[in-house]
N, C-alpha and C. Protein backbone atom coordinates (compact mmCIF):
# COMPACT_ATOMS: atom_id res chain seq x y z
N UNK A 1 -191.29 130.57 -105.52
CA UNK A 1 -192.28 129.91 -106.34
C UNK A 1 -192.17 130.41 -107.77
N UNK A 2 -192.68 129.49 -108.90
CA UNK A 2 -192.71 129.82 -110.19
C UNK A 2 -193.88 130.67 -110.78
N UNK A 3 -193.14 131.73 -111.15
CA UNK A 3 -194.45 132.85 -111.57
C UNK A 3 -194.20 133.25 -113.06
N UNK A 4 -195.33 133.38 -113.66
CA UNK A 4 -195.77 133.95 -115.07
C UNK A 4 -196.10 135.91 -114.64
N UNK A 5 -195.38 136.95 -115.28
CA UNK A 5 -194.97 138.13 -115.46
C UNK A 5 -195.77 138.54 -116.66
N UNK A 6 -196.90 139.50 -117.10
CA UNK A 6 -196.88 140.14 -118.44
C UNK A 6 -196.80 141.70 -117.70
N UNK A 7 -196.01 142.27 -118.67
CA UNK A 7 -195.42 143.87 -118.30
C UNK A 7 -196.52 144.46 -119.85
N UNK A 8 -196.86 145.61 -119.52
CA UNK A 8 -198.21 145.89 -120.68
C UNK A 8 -198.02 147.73 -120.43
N UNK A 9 -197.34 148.04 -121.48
CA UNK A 9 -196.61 149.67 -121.32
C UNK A 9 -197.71 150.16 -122.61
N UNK A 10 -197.89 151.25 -121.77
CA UNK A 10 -198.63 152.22 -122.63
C UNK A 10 -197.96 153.61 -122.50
N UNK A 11 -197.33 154.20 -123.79
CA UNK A 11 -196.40 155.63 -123.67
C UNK A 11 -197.32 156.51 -124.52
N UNK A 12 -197.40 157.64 -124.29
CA UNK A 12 -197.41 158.61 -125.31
C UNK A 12 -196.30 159.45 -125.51
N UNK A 13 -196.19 159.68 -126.56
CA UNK A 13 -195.36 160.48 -127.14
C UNK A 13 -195.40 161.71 -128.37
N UNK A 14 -195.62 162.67 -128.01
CA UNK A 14 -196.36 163.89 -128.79
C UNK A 14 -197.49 163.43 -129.14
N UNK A 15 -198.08 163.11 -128.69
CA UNK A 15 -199.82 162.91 -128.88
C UNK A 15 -199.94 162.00 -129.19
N UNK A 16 -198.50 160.96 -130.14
CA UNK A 16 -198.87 159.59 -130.05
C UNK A 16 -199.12 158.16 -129.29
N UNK A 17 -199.64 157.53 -129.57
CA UNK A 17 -199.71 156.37 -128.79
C UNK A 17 -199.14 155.07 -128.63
N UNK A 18 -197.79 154.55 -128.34
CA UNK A 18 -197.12 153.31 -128.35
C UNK A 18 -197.34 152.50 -127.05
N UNK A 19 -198.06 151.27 -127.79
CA UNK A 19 -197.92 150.08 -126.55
C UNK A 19 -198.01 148.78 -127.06
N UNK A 20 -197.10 147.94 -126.34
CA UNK A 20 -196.43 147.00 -126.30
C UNK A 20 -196.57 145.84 -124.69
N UNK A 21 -196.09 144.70 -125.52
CA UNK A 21 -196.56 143.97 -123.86
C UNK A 21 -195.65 142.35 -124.36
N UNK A 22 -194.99 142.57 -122.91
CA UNK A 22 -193.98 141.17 -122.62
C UNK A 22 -194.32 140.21 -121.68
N UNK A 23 -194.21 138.64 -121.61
CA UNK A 23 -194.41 138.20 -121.04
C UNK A 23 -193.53 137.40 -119.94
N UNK A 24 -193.01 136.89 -119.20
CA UNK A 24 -191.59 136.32 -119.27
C UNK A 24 -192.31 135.38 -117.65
N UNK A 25 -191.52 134.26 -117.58
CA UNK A 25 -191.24 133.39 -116.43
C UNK A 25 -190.27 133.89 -115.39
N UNK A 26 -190.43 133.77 -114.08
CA UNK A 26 -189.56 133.87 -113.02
C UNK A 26 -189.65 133.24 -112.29
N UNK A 27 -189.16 133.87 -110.53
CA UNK A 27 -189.25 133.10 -109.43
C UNK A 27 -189.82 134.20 -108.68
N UNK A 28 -190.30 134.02 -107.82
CA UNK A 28 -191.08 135.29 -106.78
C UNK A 28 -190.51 134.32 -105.55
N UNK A 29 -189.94 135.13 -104.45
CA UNK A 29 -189.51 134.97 -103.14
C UNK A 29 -189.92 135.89 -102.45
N UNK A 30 -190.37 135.82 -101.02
CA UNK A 30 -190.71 136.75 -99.61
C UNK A 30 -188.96 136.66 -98.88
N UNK A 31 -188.68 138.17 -99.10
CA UNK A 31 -187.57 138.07 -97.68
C UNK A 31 -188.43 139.20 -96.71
N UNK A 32 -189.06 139.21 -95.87
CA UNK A 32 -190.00 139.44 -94.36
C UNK A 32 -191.05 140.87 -95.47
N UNK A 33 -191.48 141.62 -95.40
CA UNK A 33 -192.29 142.71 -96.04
C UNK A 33 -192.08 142.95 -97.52
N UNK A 34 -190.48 142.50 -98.36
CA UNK A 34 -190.25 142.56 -99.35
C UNK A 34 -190.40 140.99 -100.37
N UNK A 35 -190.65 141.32 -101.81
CA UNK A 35 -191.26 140.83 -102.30
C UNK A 35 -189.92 140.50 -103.45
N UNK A 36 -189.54 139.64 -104.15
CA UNK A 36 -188.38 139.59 -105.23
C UNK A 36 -188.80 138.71 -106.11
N UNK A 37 -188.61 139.53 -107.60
CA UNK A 37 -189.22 139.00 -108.57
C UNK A 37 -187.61 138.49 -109.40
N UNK A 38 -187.36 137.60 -109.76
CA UNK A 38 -186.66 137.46 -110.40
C UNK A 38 -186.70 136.74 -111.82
N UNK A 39 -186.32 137.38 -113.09
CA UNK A 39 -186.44 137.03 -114.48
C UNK A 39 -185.94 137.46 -115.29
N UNK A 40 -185.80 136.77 -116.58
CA UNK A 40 -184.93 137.09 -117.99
C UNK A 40 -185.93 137.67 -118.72
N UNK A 41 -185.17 138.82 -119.34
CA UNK A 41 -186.08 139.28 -120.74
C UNK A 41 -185.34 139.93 -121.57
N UNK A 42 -185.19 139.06 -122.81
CA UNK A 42 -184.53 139.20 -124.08
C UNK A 42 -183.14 138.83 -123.81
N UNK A 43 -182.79 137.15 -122.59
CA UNK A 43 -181.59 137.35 -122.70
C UNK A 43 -180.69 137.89 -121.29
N UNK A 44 -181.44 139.17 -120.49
CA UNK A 44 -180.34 139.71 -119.97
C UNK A 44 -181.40 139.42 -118.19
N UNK A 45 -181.16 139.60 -117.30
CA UNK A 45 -181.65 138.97 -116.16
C UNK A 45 -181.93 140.78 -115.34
N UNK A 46 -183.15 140.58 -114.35
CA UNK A 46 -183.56 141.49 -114.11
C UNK A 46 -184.21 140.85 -112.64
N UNK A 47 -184.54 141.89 -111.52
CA UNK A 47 -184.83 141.37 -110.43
C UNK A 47 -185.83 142.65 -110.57
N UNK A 48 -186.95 142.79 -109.87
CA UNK A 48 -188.07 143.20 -109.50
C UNK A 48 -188.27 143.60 -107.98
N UNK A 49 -187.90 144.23 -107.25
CA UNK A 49 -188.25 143.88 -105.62
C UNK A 49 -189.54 144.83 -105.25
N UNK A 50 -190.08 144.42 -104.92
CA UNK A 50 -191.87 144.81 -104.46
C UNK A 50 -192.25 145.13 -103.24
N UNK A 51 -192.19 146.46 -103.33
CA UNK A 51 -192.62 146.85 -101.30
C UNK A 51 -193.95 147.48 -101.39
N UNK A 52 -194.76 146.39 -101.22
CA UNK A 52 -196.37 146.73 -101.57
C UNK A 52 -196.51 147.82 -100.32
N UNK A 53 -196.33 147.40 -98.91
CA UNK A 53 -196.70 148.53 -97.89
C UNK A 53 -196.40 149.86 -98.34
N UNK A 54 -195.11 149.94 -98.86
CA UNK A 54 -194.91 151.27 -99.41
C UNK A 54 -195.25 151.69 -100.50
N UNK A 55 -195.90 151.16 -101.47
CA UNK A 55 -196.31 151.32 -102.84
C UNK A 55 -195.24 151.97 -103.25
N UNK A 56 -194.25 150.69 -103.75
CA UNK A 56 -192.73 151.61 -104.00
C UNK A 56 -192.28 149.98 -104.51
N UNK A 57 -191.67 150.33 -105.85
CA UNK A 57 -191.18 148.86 -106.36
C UNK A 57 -189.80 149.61 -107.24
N UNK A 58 -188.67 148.35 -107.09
CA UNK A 58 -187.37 148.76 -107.88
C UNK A 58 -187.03 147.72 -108.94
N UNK A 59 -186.13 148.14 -110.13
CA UNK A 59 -186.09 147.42 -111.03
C UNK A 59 -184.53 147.36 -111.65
N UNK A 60 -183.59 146.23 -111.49
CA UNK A 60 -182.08 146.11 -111.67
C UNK A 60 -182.12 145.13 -112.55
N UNK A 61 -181.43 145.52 -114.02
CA UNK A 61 -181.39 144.72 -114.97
C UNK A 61 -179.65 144.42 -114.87
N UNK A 62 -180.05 143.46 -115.17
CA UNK A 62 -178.38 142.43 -115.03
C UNK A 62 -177.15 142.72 -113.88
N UNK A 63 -178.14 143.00 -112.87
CA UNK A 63 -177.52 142.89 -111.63
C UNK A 63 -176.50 144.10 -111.40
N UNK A 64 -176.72 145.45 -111.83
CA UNK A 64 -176.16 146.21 -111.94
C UNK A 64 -176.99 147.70 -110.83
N UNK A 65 -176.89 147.30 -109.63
CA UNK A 65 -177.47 148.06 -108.54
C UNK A 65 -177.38 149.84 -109.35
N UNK A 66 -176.45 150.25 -110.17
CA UNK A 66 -176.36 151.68 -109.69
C UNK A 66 -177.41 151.89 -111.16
N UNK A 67 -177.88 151.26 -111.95
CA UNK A 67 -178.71 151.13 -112.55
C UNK A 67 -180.17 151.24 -112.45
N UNK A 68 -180.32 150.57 -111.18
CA UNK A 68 -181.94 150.21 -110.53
C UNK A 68 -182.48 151.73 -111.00
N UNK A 69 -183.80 151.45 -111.39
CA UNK A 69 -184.80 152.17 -111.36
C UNK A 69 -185.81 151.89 -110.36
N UNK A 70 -186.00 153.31 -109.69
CA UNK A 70 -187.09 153.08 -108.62
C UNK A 70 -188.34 153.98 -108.85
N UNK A 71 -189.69 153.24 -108.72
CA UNK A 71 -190.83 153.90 -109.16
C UNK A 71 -191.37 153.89 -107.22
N UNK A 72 -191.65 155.30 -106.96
CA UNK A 72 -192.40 155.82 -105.88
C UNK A 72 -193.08 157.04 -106.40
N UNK A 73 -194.51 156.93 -105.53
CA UNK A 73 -195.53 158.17 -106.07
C UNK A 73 -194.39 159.42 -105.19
N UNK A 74 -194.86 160.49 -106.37
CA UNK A 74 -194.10 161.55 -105.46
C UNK A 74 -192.79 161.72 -105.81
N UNK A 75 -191.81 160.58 -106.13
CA UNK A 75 -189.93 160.96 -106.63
C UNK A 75 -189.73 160.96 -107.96
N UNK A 76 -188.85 161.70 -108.29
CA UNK A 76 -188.39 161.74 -109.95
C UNK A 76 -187.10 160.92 -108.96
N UNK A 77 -186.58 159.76 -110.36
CA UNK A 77 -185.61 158.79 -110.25
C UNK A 77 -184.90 159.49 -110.99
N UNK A 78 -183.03 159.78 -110.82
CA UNK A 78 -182.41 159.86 -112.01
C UNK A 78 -181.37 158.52 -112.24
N UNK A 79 -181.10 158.54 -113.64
CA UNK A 79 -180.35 157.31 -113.61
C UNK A 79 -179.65 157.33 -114.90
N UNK A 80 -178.56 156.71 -114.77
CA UNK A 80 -177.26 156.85 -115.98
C UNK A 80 -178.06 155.07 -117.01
N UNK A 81 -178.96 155.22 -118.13
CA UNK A 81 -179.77 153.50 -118.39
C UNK A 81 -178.98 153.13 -119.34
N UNK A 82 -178.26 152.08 -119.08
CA UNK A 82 -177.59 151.70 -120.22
C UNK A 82 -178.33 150.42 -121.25
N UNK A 83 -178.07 151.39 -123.04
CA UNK A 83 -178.72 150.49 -124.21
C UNK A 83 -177.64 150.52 -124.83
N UNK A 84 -178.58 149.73 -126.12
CA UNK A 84 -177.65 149.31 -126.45
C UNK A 84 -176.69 150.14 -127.81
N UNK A 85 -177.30 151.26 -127.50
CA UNK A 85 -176.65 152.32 -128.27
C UNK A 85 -175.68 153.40 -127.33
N UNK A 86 -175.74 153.06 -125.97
CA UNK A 86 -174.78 153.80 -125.48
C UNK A 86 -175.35 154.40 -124.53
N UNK A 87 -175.35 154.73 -122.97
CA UNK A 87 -175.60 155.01 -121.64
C UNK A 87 -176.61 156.64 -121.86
N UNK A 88 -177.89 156.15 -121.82
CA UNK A 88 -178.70 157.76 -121.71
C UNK A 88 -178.79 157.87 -120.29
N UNK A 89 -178.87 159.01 -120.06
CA UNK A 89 -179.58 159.90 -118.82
C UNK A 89 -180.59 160.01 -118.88
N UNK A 90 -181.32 158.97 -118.17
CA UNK A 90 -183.46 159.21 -117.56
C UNK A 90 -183.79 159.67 -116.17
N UNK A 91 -184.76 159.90 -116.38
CA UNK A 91 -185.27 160.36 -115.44
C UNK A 91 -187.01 159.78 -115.39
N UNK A 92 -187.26 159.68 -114.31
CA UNK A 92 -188.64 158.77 -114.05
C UNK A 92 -189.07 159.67 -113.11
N UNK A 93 -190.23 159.90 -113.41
CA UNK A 93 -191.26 161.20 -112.48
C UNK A 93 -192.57 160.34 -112.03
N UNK A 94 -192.08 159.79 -111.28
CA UNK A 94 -193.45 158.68 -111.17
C UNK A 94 -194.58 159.47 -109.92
N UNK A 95 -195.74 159.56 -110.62
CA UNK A 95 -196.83 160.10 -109.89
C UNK A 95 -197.71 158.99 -108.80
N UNK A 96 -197.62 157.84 -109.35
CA UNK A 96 -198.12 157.02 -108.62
C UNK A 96 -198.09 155.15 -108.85
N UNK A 97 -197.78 154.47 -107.62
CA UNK A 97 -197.78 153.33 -108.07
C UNK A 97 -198.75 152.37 -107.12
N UNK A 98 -199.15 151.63 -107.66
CA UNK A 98 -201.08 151.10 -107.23
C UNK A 98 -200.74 149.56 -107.10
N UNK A 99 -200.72 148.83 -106.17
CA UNK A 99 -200.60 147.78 -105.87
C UNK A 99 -202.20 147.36 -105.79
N UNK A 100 -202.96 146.56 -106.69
CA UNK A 100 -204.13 145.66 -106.67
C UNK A 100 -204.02 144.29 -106.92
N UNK A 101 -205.51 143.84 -105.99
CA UNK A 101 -205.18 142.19 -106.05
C UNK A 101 -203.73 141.97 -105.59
N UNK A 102 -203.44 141.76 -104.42
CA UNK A 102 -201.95 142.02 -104.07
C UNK A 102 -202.04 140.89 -103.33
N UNK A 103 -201.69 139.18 -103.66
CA UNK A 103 -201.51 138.20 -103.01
C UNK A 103 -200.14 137.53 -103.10
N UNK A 104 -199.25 138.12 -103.12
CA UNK A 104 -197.50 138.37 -103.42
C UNK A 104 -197.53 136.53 -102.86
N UNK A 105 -197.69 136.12 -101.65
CA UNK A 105 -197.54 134.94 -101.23
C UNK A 105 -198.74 134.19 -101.62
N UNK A 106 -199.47 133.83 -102.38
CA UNK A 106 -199.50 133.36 -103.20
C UNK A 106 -198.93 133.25 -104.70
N UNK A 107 -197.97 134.00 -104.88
CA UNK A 107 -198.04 134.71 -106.47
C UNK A 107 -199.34 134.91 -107.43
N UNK A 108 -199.79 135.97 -106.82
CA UNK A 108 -200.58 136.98 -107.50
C UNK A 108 -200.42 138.39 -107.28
N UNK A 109 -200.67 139.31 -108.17
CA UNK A 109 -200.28 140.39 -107.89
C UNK A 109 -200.89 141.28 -109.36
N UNK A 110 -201.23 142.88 -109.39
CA UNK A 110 -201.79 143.35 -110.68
C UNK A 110 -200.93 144.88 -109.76
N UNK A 111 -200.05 144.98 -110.76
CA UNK A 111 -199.47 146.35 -110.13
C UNK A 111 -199.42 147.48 -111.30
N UNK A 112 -199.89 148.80 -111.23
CA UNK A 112 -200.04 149.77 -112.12
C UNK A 112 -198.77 150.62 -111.59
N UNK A 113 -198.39 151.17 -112.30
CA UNK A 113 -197.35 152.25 -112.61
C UNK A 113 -197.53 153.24 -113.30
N UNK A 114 -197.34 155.12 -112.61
CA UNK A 114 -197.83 156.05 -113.61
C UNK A 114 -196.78 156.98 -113.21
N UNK A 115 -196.16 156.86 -114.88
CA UNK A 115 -194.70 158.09 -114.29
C UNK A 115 -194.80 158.61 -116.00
N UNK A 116 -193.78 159.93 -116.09
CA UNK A 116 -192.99 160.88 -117.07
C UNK A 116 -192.12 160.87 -117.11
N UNK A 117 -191.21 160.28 -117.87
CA UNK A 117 -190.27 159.97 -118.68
C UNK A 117 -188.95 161.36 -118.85
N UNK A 118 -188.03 161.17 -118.50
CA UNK A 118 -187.81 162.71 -119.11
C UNK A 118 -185.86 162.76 -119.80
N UNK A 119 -185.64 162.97 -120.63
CA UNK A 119 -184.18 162.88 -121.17
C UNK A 119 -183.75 164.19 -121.20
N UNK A 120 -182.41 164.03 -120.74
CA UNK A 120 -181.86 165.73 -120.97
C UNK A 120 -182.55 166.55 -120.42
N UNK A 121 -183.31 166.27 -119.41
CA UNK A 121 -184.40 167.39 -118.72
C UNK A 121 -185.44 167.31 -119.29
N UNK A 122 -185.92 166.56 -120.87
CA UNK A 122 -186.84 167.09 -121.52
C UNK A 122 -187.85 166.00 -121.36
N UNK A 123 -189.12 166.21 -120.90
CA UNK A 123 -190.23 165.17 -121.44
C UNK A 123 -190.16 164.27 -122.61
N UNK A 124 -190.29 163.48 -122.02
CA UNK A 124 -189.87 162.30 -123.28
C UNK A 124 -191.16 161.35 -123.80
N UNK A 125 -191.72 161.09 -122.48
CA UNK A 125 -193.54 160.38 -122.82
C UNK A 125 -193.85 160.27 -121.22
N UNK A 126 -195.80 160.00 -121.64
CA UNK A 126 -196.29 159.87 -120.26
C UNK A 126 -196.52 158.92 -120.25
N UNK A 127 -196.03 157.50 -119.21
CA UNK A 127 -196.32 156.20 -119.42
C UNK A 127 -197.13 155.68 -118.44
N UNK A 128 -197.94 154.49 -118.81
CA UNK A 128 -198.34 153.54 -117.85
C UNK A 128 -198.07 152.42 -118.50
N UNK A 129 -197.91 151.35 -117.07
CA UNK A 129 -197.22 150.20 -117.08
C UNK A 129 -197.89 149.58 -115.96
N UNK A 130 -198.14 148.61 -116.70
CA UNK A 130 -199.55 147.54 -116.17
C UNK A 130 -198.40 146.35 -115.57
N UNK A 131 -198.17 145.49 -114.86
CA UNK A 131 -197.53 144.54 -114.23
C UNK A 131 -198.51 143.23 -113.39
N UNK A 132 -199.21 142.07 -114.08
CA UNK A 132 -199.55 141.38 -113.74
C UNK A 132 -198.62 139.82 -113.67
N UNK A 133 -198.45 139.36 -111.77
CA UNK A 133 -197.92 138.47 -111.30
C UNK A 133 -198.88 137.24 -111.40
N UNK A 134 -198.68 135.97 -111.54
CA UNK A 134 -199.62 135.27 -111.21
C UNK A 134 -198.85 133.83 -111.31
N UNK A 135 -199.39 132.27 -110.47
CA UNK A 135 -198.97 131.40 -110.09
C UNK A 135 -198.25 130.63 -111.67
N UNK A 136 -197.35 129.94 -112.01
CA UNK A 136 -196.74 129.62 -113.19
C UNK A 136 -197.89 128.49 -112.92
N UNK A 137 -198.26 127.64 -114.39
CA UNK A 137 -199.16 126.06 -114.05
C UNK A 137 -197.87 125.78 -115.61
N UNK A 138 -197.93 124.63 -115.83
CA UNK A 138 -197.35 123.85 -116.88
C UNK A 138 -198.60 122.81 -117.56
């Protein structure tokens, strides 16, 4: 089904405060407990897969599996992220991820994300990331 995506990031960074918010069109599909978001943003294509039972969601931009970032309460992710200045080393310390209003088959969905950021080992910012799904209308 056709779904409307706004992603709504809030970072700090040394005490400052950066936030920003995207909106983008996709497709949302059920394959049996998992959830697949699929969409473009800025251009480059990204899939979403959503395991609400597990409060555990992954994120593969341009179809590049060893890339995926995975947010679960409890795991630091490491990952080789490639920009467009050249492949950093992140790391994602995600404390917790909150599936509300969770009507995936309908397309609806309000998913929070709360992780630490970290480069080179070093703290980089403490983020939240707001993720609201909902039915596309024209």
């Amino acid at each position: 089904m056709k779904v409307k995506m706004t992603m709504h990031t809030r970072q700090k960074y040394d005490g400052d405060l950066d936030s920003f918010e995207l909106e983008n069109s996709g497709v949302l599909i059920q394959r049996g407990e998992v959830f697949l978001l699929s969409y473009f943003q800025e251009g480059v294509h990204h899939s979403m897969k959503l395991f609400p039972s597990e409060k555990r969601l992954e994120i593969v931009r341009n179809w590049k599996e060893e890339e995926s970032l995975v947010y679960e309460g409890g795991v630091r992710w490491k990952v080789n992220y490639e920009t467009e200045v050249g492949v950093l080393p992140l790391e994602f310390d995600t404390a917790e991820v909150d599936f509300r209003n969770t009507e995936l088959q309908k397309g609806r969905a309000e998913i929070r994300l709360y992780y630490t950021l970290f480069q080179f080992g070093q703290k980089v910012a403490e983020t939240e990331l707001s993720i609201a799904i909902f039915p596309f209308s024209e």
